[in-house]
N, C-alpha and C. Protein backbone atom coordinates (compact mmCIF):
# COMPACT_ATOMS: atom_id res chain seq x y z
N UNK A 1 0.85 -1.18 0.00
CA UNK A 1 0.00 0.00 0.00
C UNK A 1 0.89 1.24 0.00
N UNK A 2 0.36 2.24 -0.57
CA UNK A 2 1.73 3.79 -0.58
C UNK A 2 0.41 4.35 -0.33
N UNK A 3 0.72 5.82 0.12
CA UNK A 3 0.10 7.02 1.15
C UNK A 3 0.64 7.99 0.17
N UNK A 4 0.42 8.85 0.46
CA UNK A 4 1.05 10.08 -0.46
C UNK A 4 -0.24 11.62 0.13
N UNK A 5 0.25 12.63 0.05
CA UNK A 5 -0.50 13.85 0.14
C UNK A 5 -0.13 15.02 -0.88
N UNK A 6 -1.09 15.92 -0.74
CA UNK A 6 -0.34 16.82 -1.56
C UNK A 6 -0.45 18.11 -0.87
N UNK A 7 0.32 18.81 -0.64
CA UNK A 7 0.42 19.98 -0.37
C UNK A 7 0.21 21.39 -0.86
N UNK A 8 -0.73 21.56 -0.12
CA UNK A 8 -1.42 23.39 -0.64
C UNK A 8 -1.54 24.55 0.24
N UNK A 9 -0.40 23.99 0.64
CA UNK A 9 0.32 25.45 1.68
C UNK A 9 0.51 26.71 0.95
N UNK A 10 0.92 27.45 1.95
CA UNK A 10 1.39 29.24 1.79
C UNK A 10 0.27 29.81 2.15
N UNK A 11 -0.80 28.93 2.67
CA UNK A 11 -2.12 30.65 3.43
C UNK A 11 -3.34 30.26 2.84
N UNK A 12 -3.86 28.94 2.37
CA UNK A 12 -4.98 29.18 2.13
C UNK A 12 -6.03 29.11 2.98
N UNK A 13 -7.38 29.83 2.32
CA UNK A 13 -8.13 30.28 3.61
C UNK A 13 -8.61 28.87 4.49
N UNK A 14 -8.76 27.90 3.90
CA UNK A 14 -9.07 26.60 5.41
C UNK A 14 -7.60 26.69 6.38
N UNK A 15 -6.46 26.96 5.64
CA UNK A 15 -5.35 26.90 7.01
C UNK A 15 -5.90 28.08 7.88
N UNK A 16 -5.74 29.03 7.08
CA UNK A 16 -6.14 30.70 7.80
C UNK A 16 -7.22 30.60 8.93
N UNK A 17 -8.74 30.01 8.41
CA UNK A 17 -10.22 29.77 9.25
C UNK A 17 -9.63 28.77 10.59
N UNK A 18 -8.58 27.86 10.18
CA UNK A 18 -8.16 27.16 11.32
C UNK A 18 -7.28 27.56 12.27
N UNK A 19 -6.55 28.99 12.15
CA UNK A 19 -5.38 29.14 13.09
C UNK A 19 -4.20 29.17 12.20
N UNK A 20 -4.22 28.48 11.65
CA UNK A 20 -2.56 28.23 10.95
C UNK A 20 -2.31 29.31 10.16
N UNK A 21 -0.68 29.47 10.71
CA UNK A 21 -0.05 30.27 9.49
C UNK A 21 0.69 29.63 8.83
N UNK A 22 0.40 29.66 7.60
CA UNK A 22 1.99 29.08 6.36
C UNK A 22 2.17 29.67 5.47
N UNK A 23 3.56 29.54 5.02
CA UNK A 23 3.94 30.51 3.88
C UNK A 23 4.52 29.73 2.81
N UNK A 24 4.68 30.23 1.64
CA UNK A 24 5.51 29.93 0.69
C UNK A 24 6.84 28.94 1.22
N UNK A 25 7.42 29.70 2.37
CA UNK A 25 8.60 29.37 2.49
C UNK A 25 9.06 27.76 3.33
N UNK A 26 7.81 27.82 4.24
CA UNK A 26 7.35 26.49 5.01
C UNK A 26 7.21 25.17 3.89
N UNK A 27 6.43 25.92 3.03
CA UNK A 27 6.05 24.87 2.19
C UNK A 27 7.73 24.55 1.31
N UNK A 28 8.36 25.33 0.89
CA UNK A 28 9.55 24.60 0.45
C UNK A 28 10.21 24.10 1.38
N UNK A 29 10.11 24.30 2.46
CA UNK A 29 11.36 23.71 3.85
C UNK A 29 10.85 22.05 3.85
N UNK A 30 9.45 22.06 3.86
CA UNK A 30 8.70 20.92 3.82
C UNK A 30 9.43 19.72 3.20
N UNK A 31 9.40 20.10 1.51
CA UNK A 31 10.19 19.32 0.90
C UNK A 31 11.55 19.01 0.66
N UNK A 32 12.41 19.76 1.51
CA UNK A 32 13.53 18.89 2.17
C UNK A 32 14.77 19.33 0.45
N UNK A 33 15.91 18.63 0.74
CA UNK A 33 17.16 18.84 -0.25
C UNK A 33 16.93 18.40 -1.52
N UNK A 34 17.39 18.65 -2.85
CA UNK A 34 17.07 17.77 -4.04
C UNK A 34 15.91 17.94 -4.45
N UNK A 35 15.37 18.82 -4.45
CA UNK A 35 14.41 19.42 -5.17
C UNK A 35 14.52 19.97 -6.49
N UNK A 36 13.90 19.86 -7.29
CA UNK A 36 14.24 21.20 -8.56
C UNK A 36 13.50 22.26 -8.09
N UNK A 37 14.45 23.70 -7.57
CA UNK A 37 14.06 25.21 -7.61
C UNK A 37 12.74 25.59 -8.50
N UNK A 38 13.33 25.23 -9.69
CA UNK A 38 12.19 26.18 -11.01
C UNK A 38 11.25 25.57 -10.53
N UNK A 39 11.18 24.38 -10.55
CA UNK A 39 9.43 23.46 -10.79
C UNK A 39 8.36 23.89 -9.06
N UNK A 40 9.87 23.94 -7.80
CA UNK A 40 9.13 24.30 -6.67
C UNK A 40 8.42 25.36 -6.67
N UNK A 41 9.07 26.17 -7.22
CA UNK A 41 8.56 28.17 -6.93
C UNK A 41 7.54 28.09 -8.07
N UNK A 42 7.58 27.38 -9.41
CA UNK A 42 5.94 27.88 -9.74
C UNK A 42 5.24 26.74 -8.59
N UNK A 43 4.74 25.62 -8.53
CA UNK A 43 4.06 25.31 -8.21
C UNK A 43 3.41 25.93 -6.45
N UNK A 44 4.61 26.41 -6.05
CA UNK A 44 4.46 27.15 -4.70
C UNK A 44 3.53 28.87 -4.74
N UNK A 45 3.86 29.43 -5.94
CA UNK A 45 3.68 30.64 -6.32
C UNK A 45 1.77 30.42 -6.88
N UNK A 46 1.45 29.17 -7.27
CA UNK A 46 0.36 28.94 -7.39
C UNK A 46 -0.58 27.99 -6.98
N UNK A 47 -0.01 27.45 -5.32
CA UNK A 47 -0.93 26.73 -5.28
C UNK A 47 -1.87 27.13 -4.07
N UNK A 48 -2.12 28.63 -3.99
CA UNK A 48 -2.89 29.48 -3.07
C UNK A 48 -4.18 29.28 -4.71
N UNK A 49 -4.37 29.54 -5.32
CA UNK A 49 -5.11 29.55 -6.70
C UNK A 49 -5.49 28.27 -6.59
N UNK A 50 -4.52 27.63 -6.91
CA UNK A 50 -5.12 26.06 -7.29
C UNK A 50 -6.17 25.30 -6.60
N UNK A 51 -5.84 25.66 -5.47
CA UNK A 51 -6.47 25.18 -4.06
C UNK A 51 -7.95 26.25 -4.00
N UNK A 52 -7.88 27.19 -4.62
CA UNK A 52 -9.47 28.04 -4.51
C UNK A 52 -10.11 27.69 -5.79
């Protein structure tokens, strides 16, 4: 069996209505070393949108 989530951090309003703060920047810390830059920052830059 595999698990998996997806993440739609940086502030959207269900984190916000709940207390939570997150940012852009949380959300890249999240995913840890060995990342590709380009592909993180768009998908980070839009997934306040995606998620509404």
């Amino acid at each position: 069996m595999a698990g998996g989530f997806v993440y739609l951090g940086g502030g959207t309003p269900l984190q916000r209505a709940l207390g939570f703060e997150d940012t852009v920047e949380n959300m890249k810390a999240a995913l840890g070393p060995g990342t590709d830059d380009a592909k993180i920052d768009a998908y980070c830059e839009g997934s306040v949108d995606h998620y509404n």
